[in-house]
Protein backbone atom coordinates (compact mmCIF):
# COMPACT_ATOMS: atom_id res chain seq x y z
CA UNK A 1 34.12 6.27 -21.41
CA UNK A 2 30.51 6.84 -22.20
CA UNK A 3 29.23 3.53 -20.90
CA UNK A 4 31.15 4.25 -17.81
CA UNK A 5 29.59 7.56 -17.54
CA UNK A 6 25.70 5.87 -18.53
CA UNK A 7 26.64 3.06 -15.33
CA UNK A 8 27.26 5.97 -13.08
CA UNK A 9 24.48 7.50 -13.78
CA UNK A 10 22.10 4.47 -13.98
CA UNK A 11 23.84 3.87 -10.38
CA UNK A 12 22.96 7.47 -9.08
CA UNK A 13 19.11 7.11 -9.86
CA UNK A 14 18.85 3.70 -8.81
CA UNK A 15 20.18 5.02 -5.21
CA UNK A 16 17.84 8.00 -5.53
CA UNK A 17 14.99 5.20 -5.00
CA UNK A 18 17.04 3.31 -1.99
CA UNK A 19 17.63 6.26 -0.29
CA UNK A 20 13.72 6.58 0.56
CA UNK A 21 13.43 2.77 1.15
CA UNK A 22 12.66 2.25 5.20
CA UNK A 23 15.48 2.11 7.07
CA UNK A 24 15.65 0.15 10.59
CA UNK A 25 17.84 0.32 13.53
CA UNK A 26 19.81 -3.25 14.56
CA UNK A 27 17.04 -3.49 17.33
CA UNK A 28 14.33 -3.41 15.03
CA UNK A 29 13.38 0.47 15.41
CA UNK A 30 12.75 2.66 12.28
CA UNK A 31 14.48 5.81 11.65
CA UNK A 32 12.11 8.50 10.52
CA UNK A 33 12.85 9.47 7.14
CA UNK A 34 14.85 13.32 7.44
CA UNK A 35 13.49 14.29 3.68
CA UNK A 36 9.94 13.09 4.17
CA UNK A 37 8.72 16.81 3.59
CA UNK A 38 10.39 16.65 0.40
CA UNK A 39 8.41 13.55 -0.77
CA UNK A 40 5.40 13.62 -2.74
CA UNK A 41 2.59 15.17 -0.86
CA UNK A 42 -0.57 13.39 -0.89
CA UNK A 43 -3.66 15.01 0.94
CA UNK A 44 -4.32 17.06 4.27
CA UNK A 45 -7.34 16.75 6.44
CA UNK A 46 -8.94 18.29 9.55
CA UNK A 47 -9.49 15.63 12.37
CA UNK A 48 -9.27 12.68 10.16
CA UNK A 49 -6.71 10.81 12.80
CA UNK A 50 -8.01 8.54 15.55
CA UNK A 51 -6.32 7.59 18.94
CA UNK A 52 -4.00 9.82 21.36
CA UNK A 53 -2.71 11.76 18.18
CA UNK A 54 -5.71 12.42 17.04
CA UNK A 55 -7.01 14.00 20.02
CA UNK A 56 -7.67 17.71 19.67
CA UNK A 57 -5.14 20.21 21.67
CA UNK A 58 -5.25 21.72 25.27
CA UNK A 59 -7.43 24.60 23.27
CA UNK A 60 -9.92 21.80 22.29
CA UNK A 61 -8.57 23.16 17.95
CA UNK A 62 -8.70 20.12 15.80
CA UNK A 63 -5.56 18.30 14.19
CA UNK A 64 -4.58 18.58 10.12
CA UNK A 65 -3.37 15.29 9.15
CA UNK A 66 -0.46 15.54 6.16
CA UNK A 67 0.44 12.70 4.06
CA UNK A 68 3.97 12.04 2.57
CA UNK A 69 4.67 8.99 0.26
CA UNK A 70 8.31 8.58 -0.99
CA UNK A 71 8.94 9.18 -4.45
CA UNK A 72 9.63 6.18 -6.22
CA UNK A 73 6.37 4.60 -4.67
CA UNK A 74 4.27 7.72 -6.16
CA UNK A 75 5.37 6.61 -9.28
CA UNK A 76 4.98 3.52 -9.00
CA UNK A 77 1.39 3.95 -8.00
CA UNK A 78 0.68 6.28 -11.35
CA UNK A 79 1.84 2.94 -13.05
CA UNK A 80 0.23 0.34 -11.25
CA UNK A 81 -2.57 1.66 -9.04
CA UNK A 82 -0.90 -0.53 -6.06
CA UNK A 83 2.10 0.33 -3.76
CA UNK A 84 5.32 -1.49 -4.17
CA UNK A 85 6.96 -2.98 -1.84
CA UNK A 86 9.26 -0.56 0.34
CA UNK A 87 6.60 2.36 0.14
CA UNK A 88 6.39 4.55 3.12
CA UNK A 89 4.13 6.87 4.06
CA UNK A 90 4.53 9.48 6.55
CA UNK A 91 1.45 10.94 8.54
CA UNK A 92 2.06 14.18 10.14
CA UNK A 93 0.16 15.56 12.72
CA UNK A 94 -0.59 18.99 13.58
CA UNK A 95 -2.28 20.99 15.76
CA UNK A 96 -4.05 23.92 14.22
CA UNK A 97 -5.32 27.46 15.48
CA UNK A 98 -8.20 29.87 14.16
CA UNK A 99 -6.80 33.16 15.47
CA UNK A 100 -3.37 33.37 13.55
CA UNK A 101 -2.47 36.80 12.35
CA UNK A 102 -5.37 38.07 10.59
CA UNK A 103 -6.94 34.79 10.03
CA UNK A 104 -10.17 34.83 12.73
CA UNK A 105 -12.11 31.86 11.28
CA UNK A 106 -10.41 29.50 9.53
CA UNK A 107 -8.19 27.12 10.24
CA UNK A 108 -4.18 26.95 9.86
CA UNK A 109 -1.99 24.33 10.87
CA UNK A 110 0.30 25.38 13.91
CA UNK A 111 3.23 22.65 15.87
CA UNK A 112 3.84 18.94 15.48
CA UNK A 113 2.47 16.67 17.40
CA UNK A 114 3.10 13.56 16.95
CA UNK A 115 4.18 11.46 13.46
CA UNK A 116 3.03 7.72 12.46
CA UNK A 117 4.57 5.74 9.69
CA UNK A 118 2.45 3.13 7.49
CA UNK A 119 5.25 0.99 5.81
CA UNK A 120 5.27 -2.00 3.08
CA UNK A 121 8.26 -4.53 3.89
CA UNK A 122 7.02 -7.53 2.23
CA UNK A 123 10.13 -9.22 3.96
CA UNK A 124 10.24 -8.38 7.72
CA UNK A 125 5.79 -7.80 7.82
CA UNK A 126 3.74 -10.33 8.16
CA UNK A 127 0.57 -9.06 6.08
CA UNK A 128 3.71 -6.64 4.71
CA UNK A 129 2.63 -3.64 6.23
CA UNK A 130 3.10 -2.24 9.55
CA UNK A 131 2.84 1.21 11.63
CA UNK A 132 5.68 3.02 13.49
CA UNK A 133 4.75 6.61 16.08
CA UNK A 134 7.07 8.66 16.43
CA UNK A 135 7.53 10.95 19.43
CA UNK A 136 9.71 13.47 19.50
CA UNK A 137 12.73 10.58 18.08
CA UNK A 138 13.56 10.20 14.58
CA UNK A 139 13.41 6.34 15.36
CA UNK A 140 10.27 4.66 16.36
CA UNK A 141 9.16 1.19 17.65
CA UNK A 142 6.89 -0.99 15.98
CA UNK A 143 3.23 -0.85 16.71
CA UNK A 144 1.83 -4.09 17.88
CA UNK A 145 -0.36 -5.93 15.00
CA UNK A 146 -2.78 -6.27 17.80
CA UNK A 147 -3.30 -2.16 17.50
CA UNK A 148 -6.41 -0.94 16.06
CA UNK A 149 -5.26 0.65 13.05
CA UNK A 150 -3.77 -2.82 11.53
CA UNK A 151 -7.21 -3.77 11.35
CA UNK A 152 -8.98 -0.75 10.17
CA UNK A 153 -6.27 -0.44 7.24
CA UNK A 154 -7.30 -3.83 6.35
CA UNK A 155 -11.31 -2.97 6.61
CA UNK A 156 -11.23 0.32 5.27
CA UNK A 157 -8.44 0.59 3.47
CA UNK A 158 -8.89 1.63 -0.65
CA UNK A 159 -6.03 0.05 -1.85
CA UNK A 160 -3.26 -2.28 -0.15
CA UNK A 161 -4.56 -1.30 3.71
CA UNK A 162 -3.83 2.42 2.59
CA UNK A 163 -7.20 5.23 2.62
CA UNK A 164 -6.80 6.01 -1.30
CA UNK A 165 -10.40 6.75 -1.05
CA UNK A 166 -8.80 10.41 0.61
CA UNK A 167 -5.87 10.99 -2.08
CA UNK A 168 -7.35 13.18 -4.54
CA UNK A 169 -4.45 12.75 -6.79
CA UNK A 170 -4.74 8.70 -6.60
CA UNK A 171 -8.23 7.58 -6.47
CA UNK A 172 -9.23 7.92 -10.35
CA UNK A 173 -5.84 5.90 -10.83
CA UNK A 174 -7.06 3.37 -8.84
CA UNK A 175 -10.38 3.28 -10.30
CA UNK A 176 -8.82 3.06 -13.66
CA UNK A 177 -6.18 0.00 -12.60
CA UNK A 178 -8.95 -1.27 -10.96
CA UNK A 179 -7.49 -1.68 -7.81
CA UNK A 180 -10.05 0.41 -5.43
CA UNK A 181 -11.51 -1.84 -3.21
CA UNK A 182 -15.48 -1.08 -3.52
């Protein structure tokens, strides 16, 4: 009975990791991950993101940039200093305001507009990464390896085509796995 109970429960926390692995459509489309605000949270920035979703607003107010990463790839980070395969990171982007309440000079972070997915599938990527936008669908097409951010991952990118280099939390792991790129 207990080693029933231990496989059940090995079972449970093995799915806990699956769950968060990328899921796809049958045409190829991924489905945006519904607990992605649960996931570890990485770093936020103020008009960090380039292209249509980085533009600012109609009010000309910069956009935050939020950074997800499921669970199981955190940790396997801490561990490692690289990403395993089946990470995904979620980039949400928001438009922000000054005058909220009785904020009048700072910034806060205000509607969603848009959401882009980096994701490791060592299996159906070639390079093993690739980039999904979401629009207002929780499934998304791939973006074209011919896009620019394919190759500005693989310039700029700290570690594994991913901007470490703006984690707070991860760059002194990867310095001390010694996988930060210089």
């Amino acid at each position: 009975m207990i080693l029933k109970r231990i496989f059940l429960l090995m079972a449970a926390v093995s799915m806990l990791g699956a769950q968060d692995d990328p899921q796809y459509t049958n045409d190829g489309m991924m489905r945006l991950p519904a607990n992605y605000r649960e996931w570890v949270f990485l770093s936020s920035g103020l008009a960090m993101t380039y292209g249509p979703a980085g533009q600012t607003n109609a009010q000309g107010n910069p956009r935050f940039d939020n950074v997800f990463v499921s669970p199981a790839a955190y940790k396997s980070f801490l561990k490692t200093g690289t990403w395993p395969d089946k990470t995904t990171m979620v980039l949400e982007i928001r438009d922000s305001d000054s005058h909220v309440s009785i904020n009048t000079g700072g910034r806060v972070q205000t509607s969603l507009a848009a959401i882009e997915v980096h994701v490791k599938d060592m299996a159906r990527f070639k390079g093993g990464w690739a980039f999904f936008g979401f629009d207002k669908s929780d499934k998304a097409k791939l973006i074209p390896a011919s896009a620019n951010c394919y190759s500005c991952h693989a310039e700029h990118g700290a570690v594994d085509t991913t901007f470490v280099q703006f984690y707070p939390t991860l760059i002194d792991i990867a310095k001390q796995k010694g996988t930060l790129k210089p």
